[in-house]
C-alpha atoms as a PDB file:
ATOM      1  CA  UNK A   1       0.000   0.000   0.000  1.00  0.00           C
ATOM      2  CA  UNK A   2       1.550   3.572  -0.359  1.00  0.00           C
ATOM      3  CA  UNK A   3       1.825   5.932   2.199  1.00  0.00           C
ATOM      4  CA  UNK A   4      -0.247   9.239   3.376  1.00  0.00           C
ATOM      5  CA  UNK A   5       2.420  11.652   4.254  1.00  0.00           C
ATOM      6  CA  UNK A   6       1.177  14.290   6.090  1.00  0.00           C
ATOM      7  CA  UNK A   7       4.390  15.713   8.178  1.00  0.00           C
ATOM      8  CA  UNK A   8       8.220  15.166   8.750  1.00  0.00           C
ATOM      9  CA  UNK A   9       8.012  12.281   5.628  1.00  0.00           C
ATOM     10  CA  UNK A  10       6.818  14.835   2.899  1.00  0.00           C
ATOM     11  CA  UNK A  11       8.467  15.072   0.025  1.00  0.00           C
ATOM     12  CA  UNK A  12       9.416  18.661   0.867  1.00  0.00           C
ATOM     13  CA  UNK A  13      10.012  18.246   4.738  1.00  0.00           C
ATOM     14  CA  UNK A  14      13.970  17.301   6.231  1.00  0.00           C
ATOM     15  CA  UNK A  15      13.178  14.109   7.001  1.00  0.00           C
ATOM     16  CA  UNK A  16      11.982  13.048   3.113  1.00  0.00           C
ATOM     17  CA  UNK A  17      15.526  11.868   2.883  1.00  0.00           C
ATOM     18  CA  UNK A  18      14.949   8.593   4.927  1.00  0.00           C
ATOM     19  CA  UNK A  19      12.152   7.483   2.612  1.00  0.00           C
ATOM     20  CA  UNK A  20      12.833   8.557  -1.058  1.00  0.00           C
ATOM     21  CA  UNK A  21      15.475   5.970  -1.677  1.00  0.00           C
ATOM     22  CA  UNK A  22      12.768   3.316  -2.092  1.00  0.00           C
ATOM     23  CA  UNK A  23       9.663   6.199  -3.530  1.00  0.00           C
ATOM     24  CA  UNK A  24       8.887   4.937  -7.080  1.00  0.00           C
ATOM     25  CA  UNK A  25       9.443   7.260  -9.800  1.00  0.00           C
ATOM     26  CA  UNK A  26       6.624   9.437 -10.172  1.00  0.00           C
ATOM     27  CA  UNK A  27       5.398   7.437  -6.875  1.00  0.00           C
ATOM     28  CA  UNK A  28       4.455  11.118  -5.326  1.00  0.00           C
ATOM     29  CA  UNK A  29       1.218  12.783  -5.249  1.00  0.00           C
ATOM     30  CA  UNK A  30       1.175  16.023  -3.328  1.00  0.00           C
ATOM     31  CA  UNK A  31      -1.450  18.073  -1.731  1.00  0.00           C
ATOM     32  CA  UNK A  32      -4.076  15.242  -1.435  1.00  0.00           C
ATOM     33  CA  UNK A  33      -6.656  16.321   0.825  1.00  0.00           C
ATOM     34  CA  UNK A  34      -8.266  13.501   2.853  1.00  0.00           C
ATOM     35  CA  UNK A  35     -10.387  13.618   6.029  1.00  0.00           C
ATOM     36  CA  UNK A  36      -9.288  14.214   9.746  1.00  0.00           C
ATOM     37  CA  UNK A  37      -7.661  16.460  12.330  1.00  0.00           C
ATOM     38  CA  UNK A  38      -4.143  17.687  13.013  1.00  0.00           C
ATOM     39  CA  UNK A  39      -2.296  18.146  15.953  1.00  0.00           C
ATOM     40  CA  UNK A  40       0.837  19.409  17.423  1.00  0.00           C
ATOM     41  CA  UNK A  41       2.756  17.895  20.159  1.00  0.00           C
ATOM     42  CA  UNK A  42       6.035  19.683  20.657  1.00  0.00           C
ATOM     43  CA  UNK A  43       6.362  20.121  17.094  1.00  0.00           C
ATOM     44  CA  UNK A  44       5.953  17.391  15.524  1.00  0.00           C
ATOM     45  CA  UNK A  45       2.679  16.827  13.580  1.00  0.00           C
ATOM     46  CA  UNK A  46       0.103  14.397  14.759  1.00  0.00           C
ATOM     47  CA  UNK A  47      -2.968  12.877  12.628  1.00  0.00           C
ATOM     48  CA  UNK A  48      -6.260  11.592  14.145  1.00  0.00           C
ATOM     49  CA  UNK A  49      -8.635  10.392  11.175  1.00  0.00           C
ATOM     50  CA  UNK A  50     -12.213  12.277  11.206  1.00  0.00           C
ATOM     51  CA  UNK A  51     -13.799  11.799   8.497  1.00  0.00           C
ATOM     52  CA  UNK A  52     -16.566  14.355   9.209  1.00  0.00           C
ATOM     53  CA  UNK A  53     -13.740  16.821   8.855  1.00  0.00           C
ATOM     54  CA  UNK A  54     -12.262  17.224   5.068  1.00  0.00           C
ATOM     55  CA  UNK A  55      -9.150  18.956   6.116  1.00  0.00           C
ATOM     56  CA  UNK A  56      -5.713  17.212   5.711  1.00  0.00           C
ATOM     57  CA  UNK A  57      -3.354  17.520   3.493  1.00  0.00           C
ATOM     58  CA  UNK A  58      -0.304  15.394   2.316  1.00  0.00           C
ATOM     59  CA  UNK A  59       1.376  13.819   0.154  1.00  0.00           C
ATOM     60  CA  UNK A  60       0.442  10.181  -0.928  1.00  0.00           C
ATOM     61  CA  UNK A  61       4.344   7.892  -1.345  1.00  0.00           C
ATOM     62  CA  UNK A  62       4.197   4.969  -3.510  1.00  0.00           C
ATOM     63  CA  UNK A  63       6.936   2.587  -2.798  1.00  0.00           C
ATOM     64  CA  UNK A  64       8.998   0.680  -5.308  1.00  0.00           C
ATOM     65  CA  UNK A  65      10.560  -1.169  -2.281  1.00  0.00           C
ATOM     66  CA  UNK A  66       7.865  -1.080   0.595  1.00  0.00           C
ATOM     67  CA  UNK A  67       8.922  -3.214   2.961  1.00  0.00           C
ATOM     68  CA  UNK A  68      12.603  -1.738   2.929  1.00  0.00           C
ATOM     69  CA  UNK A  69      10.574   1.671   3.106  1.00  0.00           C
ATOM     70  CA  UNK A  70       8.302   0.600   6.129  1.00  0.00           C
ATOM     71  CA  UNK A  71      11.023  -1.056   7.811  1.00  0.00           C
ATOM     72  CA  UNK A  72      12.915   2.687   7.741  1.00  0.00           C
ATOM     73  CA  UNK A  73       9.897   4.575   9.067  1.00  0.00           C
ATOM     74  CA  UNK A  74       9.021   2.287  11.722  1.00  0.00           C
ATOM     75  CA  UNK A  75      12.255   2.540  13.075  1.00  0.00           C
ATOM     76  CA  UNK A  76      12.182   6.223  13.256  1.00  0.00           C
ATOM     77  CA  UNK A  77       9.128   7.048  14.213  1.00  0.00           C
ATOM     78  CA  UNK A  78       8.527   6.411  18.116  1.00  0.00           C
ATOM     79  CA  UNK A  79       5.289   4.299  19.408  1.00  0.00           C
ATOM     80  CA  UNK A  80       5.154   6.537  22.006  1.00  0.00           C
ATOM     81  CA  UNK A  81       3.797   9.372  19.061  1.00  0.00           C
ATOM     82  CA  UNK A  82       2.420   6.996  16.407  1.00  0.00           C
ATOM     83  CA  UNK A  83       0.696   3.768  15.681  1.00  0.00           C
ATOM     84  CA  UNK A  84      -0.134   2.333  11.973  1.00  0.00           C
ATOM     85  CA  UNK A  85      -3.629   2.775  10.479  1.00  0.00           C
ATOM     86  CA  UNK A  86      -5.293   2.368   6.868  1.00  0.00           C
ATOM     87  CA  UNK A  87      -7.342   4.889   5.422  1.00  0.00           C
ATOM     88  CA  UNK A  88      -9.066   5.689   2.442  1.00  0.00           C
ATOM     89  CA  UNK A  89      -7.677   8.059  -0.432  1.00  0.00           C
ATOM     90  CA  UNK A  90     -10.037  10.917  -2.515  1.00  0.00           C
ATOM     91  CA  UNK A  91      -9.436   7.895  -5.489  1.00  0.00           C
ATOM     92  CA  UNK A  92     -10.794   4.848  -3.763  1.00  0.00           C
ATOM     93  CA  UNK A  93      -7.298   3.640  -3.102  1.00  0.00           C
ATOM     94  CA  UNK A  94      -6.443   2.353   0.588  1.00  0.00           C
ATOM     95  CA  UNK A  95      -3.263   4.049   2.087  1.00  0.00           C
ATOM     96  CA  UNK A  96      -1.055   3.519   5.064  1.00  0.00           C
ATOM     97  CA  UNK A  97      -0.759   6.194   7.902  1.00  0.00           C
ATOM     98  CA  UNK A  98       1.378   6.959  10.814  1.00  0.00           C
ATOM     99  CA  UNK A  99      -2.013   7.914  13.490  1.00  0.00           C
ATOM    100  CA  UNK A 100      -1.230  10.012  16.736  1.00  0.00           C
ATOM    101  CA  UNK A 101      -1.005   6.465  18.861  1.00  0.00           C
ATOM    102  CA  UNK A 102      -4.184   5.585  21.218  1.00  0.00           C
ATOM    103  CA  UNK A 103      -2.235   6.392  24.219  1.00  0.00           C
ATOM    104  CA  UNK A 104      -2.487  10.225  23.535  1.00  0.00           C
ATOM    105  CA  UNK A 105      -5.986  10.569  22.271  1.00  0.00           C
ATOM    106  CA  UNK A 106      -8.851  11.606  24.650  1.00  0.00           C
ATOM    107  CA  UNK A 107     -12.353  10.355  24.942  1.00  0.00           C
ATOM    108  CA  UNK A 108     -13.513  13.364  23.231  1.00  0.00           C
ATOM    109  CA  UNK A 109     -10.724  12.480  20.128  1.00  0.00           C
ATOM    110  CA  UNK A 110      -8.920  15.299  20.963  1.00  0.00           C
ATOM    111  CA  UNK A 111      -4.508  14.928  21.768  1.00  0.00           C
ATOM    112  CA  UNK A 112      -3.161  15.284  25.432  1.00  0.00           C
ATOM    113  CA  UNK A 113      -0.785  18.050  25.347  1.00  0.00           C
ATOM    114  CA  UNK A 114      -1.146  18.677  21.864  1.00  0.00           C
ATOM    115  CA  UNK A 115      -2.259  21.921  20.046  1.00  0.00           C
ATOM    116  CA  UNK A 116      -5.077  21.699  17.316  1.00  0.00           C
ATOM    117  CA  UNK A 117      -3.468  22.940  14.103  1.00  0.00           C
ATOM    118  CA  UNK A 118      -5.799  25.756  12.803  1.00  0.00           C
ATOM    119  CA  UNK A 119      -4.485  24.627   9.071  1.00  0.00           C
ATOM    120  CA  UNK A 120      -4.873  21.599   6.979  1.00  0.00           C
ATOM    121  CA  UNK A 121      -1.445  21.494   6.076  1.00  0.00           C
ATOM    122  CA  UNK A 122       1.808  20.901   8.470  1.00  0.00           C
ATOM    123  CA  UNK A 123       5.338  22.639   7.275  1.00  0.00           C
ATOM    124  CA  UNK A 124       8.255  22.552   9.243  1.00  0.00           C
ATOM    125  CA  UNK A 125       9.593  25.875   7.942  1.00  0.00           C
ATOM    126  CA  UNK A 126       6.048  27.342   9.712  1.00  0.00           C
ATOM    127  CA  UNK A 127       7.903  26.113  13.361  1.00  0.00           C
ATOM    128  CA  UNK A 128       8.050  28.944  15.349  1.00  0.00           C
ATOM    129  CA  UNK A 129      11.430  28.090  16.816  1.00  0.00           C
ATOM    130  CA  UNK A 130      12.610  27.575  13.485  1.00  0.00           C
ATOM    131  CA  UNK A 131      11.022  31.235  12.505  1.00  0.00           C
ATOM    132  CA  UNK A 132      10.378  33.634  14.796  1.00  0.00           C
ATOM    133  CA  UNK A 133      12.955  31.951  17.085  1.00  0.00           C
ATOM    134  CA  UNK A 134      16.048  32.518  14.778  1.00  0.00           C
ATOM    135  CA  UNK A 135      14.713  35.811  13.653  1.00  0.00           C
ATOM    136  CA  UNK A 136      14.413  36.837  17.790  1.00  0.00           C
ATOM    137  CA  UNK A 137      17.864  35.982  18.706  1.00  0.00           C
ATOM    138  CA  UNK A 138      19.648  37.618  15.521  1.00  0.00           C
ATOM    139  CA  UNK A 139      17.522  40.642  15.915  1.00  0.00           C
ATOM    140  CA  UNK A 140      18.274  40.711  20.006  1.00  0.00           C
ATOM    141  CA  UNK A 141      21.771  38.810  20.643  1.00  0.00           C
ATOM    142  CA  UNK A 142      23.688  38.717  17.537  1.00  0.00           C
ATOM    143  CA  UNK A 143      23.226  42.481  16.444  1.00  0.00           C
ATOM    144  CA  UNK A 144      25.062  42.885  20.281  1.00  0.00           C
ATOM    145  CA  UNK A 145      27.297  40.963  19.548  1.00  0.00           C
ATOM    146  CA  UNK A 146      28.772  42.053  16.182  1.00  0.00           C
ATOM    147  CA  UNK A 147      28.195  45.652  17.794  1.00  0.00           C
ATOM    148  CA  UNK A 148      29.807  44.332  20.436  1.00  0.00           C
ATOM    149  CA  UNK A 149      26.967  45.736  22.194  1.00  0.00           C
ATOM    150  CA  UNK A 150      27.655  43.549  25.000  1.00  0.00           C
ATOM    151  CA  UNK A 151      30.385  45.357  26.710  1.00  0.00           C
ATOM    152  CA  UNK A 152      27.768  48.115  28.194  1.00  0.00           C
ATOM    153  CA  UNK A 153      28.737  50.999  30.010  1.00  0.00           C
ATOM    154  CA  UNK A 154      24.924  51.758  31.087  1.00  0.00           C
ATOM    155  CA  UNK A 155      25.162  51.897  35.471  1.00  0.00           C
ATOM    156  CA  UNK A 156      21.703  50.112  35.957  1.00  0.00           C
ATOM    157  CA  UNK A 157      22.172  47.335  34.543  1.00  0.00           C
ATOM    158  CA  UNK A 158      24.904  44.821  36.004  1.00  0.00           C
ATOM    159  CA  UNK A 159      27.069  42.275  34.111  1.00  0.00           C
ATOM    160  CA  UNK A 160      24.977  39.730  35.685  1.00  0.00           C
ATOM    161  CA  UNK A 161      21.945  40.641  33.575  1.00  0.00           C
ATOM    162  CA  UNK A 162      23.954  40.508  30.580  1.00  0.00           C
ATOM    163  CA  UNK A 163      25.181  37.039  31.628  1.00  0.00           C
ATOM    164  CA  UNK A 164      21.752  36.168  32.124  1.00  0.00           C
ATOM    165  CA  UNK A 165      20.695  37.781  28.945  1.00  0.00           C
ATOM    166  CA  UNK A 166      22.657  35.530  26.902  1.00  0.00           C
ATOM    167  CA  UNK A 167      22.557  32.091  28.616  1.00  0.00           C
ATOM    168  CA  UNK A 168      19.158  32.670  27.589  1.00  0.00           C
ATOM    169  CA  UNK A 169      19.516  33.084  24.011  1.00  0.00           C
ATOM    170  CA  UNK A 170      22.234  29.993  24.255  1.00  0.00           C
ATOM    171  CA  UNK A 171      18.885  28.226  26.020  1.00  0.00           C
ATOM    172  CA  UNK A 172      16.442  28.826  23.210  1.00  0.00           C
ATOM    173  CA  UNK A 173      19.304  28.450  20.532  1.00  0.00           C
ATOM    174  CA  UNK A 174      19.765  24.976  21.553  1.00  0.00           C
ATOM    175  CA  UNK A 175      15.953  24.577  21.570  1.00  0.00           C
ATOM    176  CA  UNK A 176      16.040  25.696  18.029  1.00  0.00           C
ATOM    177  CA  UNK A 177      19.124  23.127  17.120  1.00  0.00           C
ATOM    178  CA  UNK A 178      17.428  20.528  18.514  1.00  0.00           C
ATOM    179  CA  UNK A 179      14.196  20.566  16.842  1.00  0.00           C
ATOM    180  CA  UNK A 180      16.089  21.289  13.741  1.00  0.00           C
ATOM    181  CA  UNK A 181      17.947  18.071  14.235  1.00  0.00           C
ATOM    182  CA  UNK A 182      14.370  16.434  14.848  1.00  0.00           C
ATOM    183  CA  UNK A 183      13.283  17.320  11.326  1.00  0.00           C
ATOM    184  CA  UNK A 184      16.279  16.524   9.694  1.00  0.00           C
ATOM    185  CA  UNK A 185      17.268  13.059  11.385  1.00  0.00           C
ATOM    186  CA  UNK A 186      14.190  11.801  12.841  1.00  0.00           C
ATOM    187  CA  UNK A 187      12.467  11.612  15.956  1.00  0.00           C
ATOM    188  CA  UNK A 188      14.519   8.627  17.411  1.00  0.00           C
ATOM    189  CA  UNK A 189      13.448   5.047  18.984  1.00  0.00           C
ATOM    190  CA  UNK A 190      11.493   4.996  22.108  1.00  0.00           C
ATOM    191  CA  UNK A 191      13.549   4.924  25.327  1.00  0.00           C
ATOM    192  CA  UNK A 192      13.217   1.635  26.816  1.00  0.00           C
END
């Protein structure tokens, strides 16, 4: 069966790279719009099938090597985030899909800890730490220190809030690296 893509395996996402080794040429249908809800769990994009709602969009993979293919996303994608589910495609066709796992859902279908995405369509280059995150510390910290801003002589304010200043930045810019690195490489194996 192929594959409904609708996050970190799109064929315009970081993590495309683990799958399109064994895609099919011309195995990739982009912006297929199929039924259900997304969600958001510390970044990563979560899909919980609804078919009252017509309001997801992907990218449907066709495999020329699917079990080498399925083998590669299973081991990258935690069960802690995702279980396997089938679903029907716009075309009839039955499709594959990784499904926010059981464990997170609510009785009401909604995701514990998760934000409801208010669009159909998940992009990592919409992440606000990737964004406005980057854009925050060049504007504040890296203007200061090219300027070499850093060395103030204003009397209210002590090194110490300087310090502090910055081993914030350094806090969020490794917040930024690491989801980065999450997109690019893949959300890991579950911790046993």
């Amino acid at each position: 069966l192929p594959l409904f893509s609708y996050g970190l395996l799109k064929h315009d996402e970081f993590f495309y790279g683990t799958v399109q080794p064994f895609v099919k040429d011309g195995g990739v249908d982009v912006n297929v719009k199929i039924g259900g809800t997304l969600y958001e769990k510390d970044g990563i994009p979560l899909y919980v099938t609804d078919y009252s709602v017509d309001g997801t969009i992907g990218d449907v993979l066709t495999f020329a090597d699917a079990a080498a293919a399925y083998q590669a996303i299973s081991a990258a994608m935690p069960a802690s985030l995702y279980e396997w589910g089938e679903l029907t495609l716009p075309d009839g066709r039955q499709a594959n899909v990784l499904l926010c796992a059981s464990s997170l859902r609510k009785a009401d279908g909604s995701v514990h800890r998760a934000v409801l995405m208010c669009s159909a369509e998940w992009h990592s280059i919409n992440d606000p730490l990737l964004d406005s995150g980057m854009a925050f510390l060049k504007k504040t910290f890296y203007n200061k220190l090219v300027n070499e801003e850093y060395v103030s002589g204003e009397a209210q304010r002590s090194i110490y809030a300087e310090i502090f200043e910055f081993q914030m930045a350094y806090a969020l810019l490794w917040s930024i690296i690491e989801r980065y690195s999450t997109f690019r490489y893949g959300i890991g194996k579950d911790k046993a």
